[in-house]
Protein backbone atom coordinates (compact mmCIF):
# COMPACT_ATOMS: atom_id res chain seq x y z
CA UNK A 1 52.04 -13.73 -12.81
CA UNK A 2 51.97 -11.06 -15.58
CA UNK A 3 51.54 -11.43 -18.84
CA UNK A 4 52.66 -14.21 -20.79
CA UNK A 5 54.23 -13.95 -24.51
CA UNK A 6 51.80 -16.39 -26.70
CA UNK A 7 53.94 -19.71 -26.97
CA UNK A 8 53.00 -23.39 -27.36
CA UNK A 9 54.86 -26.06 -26.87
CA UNK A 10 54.87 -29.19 -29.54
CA UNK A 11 56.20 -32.13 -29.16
CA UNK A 12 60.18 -32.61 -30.49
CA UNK A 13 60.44 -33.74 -34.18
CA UNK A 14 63.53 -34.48 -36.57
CA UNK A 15 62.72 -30.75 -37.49
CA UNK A 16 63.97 -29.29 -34.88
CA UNK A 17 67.33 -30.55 -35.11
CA UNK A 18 68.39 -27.16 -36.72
CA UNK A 19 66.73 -25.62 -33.18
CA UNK A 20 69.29 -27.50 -31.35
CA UNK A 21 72.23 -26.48 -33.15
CA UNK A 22 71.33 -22.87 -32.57
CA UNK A 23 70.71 -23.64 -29.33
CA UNK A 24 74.17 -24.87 -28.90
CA UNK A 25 76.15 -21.77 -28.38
CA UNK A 26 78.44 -20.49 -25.51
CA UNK A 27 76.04 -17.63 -24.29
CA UNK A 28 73.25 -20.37 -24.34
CA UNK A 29 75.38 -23.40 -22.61
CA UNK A 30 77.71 -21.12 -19.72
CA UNK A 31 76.02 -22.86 -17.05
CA UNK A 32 75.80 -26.13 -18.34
CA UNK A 33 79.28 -26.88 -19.01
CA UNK A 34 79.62 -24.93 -22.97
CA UNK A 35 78.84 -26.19 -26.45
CA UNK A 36 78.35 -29.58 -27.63
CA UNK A 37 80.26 -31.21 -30.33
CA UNK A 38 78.45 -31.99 -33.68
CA UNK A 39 78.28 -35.45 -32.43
CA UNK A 40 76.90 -34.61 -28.95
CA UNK A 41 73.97 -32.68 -30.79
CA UNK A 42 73.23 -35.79 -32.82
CA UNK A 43 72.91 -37.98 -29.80
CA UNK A 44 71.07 -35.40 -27.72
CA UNK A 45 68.28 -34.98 -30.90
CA UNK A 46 68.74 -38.19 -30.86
CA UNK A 47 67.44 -38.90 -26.91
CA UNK A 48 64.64 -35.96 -27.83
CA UNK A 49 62.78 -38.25 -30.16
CA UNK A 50 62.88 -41.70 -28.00
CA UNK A 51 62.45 -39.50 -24.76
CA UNK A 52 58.42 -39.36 -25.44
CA UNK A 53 58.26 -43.21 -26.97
CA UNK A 54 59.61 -44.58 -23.39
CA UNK A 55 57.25 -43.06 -22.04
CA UNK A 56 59.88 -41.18 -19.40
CA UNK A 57 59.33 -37.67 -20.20
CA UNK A 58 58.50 -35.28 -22.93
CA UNK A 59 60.67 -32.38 -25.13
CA UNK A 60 59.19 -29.83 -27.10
CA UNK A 61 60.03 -27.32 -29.23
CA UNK A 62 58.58 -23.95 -27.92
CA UNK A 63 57.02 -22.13 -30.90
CA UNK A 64 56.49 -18.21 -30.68
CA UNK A 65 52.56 -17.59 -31.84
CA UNK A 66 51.60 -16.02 -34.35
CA UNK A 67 54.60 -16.21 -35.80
CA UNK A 68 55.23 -20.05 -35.85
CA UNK A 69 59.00 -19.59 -35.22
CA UNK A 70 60.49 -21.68 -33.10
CA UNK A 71 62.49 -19.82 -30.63
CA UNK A 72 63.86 -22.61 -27.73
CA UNK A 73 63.40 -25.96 -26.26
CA UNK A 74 61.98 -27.50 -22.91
CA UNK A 75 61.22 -31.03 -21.47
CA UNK A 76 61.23 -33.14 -18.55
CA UNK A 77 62.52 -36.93 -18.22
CA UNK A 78 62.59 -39.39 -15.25
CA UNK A 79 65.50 -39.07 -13.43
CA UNK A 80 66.38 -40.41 -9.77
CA UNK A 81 66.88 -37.53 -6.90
CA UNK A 82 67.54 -38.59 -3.23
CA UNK A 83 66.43 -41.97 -3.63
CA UNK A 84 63.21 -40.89 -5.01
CA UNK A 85 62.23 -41.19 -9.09
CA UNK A 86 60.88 -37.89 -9.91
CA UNK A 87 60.63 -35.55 -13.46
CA UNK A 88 63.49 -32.64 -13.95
CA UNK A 89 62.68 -29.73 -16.11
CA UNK A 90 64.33 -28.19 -17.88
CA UNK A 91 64.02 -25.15 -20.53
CA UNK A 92 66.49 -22.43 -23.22
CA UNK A 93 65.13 -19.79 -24.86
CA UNK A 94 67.42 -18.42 -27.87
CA UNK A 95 68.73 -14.69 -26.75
CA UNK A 96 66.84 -12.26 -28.95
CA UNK A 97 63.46 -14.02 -27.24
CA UNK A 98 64.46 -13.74 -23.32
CA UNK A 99 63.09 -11.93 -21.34
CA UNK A 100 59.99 -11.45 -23.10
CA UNK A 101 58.29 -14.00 -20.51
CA UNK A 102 58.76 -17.08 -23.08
CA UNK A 103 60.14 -19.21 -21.10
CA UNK A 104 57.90 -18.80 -17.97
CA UNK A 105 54.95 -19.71 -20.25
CA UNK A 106 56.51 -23.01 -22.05
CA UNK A 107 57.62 -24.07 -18.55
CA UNK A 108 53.83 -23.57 -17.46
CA UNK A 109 52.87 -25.45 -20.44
CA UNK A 110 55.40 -28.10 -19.94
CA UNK A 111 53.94 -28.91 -15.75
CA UNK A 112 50.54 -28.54 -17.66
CA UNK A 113 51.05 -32.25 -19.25
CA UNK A 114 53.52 -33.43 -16.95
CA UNK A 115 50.18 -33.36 -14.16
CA UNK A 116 48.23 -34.58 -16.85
CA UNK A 117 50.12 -37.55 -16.98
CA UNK A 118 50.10 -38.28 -13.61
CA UNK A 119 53.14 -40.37 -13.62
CA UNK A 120 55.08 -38.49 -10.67
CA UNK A 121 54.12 -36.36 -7.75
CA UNK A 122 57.07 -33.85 -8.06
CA UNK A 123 58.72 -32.32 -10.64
CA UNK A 124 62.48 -30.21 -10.59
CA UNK A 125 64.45 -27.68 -11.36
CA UNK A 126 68.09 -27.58 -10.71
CA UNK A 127 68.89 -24.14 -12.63
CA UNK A 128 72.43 -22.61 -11.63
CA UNK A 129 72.66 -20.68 -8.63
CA UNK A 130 74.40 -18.09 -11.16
CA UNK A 131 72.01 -17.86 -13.68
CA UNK A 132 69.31 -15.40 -12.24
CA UNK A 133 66.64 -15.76 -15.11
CA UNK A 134 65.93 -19.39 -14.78
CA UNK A 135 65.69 -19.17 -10.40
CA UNK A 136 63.48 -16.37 -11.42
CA UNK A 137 60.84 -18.35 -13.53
CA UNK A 138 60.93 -20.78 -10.94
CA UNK A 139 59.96 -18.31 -8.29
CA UNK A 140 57.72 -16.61 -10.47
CA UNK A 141 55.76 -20.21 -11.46
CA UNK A 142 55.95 -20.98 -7.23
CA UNK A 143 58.38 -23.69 -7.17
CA UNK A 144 59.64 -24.04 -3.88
CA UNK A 145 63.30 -23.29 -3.22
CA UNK A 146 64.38 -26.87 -1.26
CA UNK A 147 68.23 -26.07 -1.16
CA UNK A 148 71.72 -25.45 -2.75
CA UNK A 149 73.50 -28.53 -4.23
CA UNK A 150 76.43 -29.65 -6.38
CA UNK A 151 76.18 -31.75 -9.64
CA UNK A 152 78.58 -32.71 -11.94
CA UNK A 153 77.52 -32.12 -15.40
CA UNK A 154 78.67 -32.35 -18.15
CA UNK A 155 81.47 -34.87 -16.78
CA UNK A 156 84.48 -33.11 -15.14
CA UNK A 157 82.28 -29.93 -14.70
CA UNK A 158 80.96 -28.89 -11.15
CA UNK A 159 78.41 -26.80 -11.15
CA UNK A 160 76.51 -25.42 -7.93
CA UNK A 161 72.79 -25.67 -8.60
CA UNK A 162 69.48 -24.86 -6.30
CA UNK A 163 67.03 -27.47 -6.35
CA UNK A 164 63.02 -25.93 -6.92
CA UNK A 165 60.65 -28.28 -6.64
CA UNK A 166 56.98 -28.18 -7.05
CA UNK A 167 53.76 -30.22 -6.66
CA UNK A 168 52.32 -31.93 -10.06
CA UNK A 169 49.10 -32.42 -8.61
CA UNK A 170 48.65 -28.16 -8.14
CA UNK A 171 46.66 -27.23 -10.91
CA UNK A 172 48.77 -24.99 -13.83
């Protein structure tokens, strides 16, 4: 796989509510519909912290070692796909740290304690079929490219997506 920046992941706090604003920008958010409003980052923080206490999926900040410096976000949470309740994943990594590998290490991290859990056989992926760095951790982690498909997200935006999937019970 090549080698892997030093990250770890840790678990989402009211702390990192000053990651998610700089998270929130238009080079960040092009393939997810654009920036939130101020409001829109509350509630999403907001969803962060309960995510882990219902016990239907996990975010974390990912924090660049040794520096300490938090430098993006990732998580999973239940969500329903094809009539089948399975985990989604997914991961942003502020500009000045991609491509440095980052990402593909958190996301390793993150299927790390999703297995652990052992909660859901699957987990997925649904990155943009125009955003080449996120289908490229997928590959590079051996997801397996199931197929194209359409979601609308946010509301009133469609937005062509492949769907990777891979097997929680591999080891990671």
């Amino acid at each position: 796989m090549g080698s892997r920046m030093s990250v770890r992941i840790e678990p989402w706090s009211d702390a990192d509510l000053a990651l998610l604003y700089r998270l929130n920008t238009p080079e960040m958010l092009e393939h997810l519909g654009g920036p939130e409003s101020d409001e829109q980052i509350l509630a999403r923080h907001k969803r962060y912290l309960e995510i882990g206490m219902k016990g239907n999926g996990r975010m974390f900040s990912i924090v660049l070692l040794p520096e300490l410096e938090a430098v993006g976000n990732i998580g999973y949470w239940e969500r329903v796909w094809q009539e089948e309740t399975i985990y989604e994943i997914g991961w942003g990594v502020l500009p000045p740290f991609q491509g440095r590998g980052i990402a593909a290490s958190a996301t390793a991290a993150a299927l790390a304690s999703a297995s652990a859990e052992q909660k859901h056989r699957y987990i997925h992926a649904f990155p943009s079929v125009d955003n080449p760095a996120s289908n490229t951790i997928c590959r590079k982690l051996n997801f397996s490219l199931i197929s194209e498909c359409a979601f609308e997200y946010p509301p009133g935006n469609a937005l062509r997506c492949n769907d990777w999937r891979i097997d929680l019970n591999e080891k990671f």
